[in-house]
Structure formats: C-alpha cells, structure tokens
PDB file of N, CA and C in Angstrom:
ATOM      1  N   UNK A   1       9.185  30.720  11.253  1.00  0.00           N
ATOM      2  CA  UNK A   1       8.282  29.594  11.196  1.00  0.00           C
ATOM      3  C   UNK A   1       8.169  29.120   9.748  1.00  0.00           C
ATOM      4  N   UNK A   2       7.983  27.795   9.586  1.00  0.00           N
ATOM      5  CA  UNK A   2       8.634  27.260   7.952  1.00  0.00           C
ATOM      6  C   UNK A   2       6.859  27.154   8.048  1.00  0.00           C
ATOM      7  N   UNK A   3       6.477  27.954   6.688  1.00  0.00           N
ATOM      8  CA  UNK A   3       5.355  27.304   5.748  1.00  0.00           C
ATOM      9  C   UNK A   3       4.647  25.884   5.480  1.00  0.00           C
ATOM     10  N   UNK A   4       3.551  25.661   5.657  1.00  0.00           N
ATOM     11  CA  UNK A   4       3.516  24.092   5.704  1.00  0.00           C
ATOM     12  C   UNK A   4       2.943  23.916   3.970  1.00  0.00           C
ATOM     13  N   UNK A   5       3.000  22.753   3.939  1.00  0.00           N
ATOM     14  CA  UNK A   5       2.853  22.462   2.457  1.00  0.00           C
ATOM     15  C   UNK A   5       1.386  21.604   2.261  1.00  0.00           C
ATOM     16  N   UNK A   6       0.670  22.186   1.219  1.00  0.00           N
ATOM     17  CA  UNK A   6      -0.257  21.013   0.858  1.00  0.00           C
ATOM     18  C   UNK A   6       0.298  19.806   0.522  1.00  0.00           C
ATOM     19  N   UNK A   7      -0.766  18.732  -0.167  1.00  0.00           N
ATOM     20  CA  UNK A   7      -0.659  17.488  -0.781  1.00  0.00           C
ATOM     21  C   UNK A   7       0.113  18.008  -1.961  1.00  0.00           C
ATOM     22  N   UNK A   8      -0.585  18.272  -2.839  1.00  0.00           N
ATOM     23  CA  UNK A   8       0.516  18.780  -4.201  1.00  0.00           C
ATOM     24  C   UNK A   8       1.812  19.044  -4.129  1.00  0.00           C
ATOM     25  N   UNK A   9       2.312  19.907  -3.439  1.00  0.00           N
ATOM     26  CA  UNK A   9       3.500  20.764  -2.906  1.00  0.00           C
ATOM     27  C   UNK A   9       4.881  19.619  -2.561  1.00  0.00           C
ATOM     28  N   UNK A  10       3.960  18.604  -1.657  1.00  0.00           N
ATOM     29  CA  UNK A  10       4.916  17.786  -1.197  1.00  0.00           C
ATOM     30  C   UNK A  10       4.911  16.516  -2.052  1.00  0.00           C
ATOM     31  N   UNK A  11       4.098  16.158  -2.971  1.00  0.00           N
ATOM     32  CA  UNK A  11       4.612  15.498  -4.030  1.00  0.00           C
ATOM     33  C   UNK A  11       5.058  16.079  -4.710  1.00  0.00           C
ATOM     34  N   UNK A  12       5.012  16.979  -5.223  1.00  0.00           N
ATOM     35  CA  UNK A  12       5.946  17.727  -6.224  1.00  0.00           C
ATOM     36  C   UNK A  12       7.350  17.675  -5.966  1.00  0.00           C
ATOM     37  N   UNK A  13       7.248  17.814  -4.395  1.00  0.00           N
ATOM     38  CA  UNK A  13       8.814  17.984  -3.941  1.00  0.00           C
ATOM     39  C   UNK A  13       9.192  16.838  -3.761  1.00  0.00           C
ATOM     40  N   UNK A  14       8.720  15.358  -3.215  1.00  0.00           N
ATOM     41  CA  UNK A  14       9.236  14.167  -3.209  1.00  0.00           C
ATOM     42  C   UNK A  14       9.226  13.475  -4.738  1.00  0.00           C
ATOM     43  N   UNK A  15       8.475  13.645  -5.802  1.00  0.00           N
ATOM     44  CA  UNK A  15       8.551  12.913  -6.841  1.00  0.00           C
ATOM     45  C   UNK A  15       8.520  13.405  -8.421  1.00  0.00           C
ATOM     46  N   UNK A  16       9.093  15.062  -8.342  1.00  0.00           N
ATOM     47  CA  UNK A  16       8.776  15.753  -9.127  1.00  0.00           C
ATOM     48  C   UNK A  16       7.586  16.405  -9.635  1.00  0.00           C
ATOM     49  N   UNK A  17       7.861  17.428 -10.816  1.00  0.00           N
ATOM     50  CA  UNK A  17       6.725  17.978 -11.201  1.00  0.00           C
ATOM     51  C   UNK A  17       6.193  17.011 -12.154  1.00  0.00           C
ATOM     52  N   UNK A  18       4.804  17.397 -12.118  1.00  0.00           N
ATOM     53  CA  UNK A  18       3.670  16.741 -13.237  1.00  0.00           C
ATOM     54  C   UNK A  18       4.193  16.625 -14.490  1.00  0.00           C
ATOM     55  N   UNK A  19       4.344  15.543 -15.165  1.00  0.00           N
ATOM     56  CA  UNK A  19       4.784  15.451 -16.438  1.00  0.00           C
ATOM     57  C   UNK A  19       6.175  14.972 -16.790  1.00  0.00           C
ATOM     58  N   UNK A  20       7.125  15.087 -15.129  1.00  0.00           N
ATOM     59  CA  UNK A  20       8.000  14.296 -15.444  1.00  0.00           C
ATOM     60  C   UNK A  20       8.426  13.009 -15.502  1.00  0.00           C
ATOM     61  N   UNK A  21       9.633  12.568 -15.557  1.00  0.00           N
ATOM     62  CA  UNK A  21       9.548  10.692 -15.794  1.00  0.00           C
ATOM     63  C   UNK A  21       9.265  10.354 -14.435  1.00  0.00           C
ATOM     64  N   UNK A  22       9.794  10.572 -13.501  1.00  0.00           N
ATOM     65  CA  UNK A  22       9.893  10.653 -12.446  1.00  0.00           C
ATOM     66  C   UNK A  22       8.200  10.559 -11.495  1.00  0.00           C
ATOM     67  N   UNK A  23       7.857  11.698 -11.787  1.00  0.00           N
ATOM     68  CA  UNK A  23       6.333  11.918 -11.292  1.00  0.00           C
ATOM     69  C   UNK A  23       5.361  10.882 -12.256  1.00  0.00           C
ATOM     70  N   UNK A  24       5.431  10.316 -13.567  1.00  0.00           N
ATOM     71  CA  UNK A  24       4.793   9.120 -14.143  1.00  0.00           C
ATOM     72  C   UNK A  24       5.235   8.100 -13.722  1.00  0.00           C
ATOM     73  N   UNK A  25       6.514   7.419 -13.520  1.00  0.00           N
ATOM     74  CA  UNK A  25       6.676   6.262 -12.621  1.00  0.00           C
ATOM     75  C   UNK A  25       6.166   6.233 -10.925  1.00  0.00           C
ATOM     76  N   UNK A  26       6.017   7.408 -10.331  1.00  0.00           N
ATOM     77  CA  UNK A  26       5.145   7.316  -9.113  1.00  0.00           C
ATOM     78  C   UNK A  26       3.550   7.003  -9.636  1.00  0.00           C
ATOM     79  N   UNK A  27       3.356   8.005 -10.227  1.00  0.00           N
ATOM     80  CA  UNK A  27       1.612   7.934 -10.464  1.00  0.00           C
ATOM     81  C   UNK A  27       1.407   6.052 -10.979  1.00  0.00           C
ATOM     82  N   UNK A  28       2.448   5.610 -11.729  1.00  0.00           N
ATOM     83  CA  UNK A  28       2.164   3.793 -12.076  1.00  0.00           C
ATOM     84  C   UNK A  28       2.238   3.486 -10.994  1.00  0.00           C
ATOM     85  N   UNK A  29       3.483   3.570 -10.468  1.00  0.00           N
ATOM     86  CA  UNK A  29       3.365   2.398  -9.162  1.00  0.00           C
ATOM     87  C   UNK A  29       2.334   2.792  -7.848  1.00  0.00           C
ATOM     88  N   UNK A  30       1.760   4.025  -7.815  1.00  0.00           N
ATOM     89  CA  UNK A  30       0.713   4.342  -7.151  1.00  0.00           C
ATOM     90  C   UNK A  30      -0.391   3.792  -8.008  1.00  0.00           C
ATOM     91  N   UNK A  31      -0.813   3.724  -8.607  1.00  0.00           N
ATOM     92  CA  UNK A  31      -1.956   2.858  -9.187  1.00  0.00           C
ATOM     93  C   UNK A  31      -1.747   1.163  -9.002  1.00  0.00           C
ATOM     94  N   UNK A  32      -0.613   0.669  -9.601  1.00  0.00           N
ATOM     95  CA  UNK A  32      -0.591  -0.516  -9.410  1.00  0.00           C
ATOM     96  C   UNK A  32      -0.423  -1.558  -8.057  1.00  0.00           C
ATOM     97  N   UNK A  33      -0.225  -0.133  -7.103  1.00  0.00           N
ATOM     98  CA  UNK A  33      -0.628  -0.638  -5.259  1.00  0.00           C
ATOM     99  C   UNK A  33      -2.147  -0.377  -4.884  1.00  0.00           C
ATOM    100  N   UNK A  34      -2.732   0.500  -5.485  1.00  0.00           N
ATOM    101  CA  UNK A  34      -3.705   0.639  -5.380  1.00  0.00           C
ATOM    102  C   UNK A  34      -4.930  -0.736  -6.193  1.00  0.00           C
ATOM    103  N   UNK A  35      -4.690  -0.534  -7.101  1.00  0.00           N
ATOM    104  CA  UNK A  35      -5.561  -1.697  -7.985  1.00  0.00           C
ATOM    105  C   UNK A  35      -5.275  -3.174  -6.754  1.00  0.00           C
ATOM    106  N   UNK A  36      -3.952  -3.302  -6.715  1.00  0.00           N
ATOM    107  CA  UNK A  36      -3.248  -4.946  -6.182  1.00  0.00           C
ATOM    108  C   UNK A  36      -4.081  -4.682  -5.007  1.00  0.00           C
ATOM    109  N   UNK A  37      -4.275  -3.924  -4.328  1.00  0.00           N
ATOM    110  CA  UNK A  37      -5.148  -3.727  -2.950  1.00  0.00           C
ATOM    111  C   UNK A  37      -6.420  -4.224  -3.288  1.00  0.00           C
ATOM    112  N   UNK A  38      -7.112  -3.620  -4.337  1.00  0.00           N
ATOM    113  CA  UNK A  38      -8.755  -3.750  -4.915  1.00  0.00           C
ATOM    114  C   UNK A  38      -9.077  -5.402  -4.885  1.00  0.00           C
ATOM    115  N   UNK A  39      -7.680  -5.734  -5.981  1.00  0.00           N
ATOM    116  CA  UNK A  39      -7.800  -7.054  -6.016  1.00  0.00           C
ATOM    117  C   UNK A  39      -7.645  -8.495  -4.750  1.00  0.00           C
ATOM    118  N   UNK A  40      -6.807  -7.575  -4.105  1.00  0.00           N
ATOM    119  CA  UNK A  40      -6.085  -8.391  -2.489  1.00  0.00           C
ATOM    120  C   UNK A  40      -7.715  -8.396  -1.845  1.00  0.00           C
ATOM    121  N   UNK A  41      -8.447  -7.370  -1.586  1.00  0.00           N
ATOM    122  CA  UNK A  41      -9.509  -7.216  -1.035  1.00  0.00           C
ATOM    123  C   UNK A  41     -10.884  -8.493  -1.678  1.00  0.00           C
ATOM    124  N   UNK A  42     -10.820  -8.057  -2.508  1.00  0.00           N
ATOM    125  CA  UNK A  42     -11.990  -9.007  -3.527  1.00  0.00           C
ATOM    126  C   UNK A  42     -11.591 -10.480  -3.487  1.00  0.00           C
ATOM    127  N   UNK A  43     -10.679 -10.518  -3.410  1.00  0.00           N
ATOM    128  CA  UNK A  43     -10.707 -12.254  -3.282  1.00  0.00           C
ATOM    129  C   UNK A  43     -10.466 -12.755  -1.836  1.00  0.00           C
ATOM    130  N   UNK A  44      -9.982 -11.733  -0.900  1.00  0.00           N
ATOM    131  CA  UNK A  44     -10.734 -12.096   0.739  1.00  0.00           C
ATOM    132  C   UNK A  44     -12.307 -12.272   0.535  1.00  0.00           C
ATOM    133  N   UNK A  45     -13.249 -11.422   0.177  1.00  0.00           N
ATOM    134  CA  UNK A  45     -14.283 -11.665  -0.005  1.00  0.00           C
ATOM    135  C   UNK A  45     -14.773 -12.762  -0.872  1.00  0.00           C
ATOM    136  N   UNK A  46     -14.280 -13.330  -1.082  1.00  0.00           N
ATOM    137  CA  UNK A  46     -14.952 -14.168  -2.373  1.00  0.00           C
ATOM    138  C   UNK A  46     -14.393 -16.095  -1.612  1.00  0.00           C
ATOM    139  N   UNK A  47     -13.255 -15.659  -0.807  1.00  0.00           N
ATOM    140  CA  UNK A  47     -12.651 -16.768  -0.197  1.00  0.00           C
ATOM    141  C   UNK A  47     -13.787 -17.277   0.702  1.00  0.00           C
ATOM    142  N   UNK A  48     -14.451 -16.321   1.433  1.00  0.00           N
ATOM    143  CA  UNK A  48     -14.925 -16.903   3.073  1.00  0.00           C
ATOM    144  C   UNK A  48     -16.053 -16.690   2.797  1.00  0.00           C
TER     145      UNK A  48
END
C-alpha cells in the first residue's frame, strides 16, 4: 500500500524544494492568480 502524501510533500514533489528556482516561480505565479482573483472579484462588486 503506497503512503499518502501531505500538502507539502506533494508540492515539493510537483514543483521542487523550498528555495529553489523552480519552487519561487510557482510560489509568483501562485500569488499572482491569487491577487488577479482578489482583483477579478472586487470589481464584480463594485460593477453592480
């Protein structure tokens, strides 16, 4: 039976370890989908 993996574990394994180039270009473009969401959201609200 295969081990299941936390959250950490399986980013580590899809985008490298912490500190690499690799794992800092995820953590940007995970922020900058995240923020674009904040912003996508706030100006639905502000439209209607």
């Amino acid at each position: 039976m295969e081990k299941s993996m936390n959250a950490k574990e399986l980013i580590a394994k899809r985008y490298g370890k912490e500190g690499t180039k690799e794992r800092e270009k995820f953590r940007e473009d995970a922020f900058s989908c995240y923020f674009g969401e904040i912003i996508k959201n706030r100006r639905k609200e502000l439209h209607n």
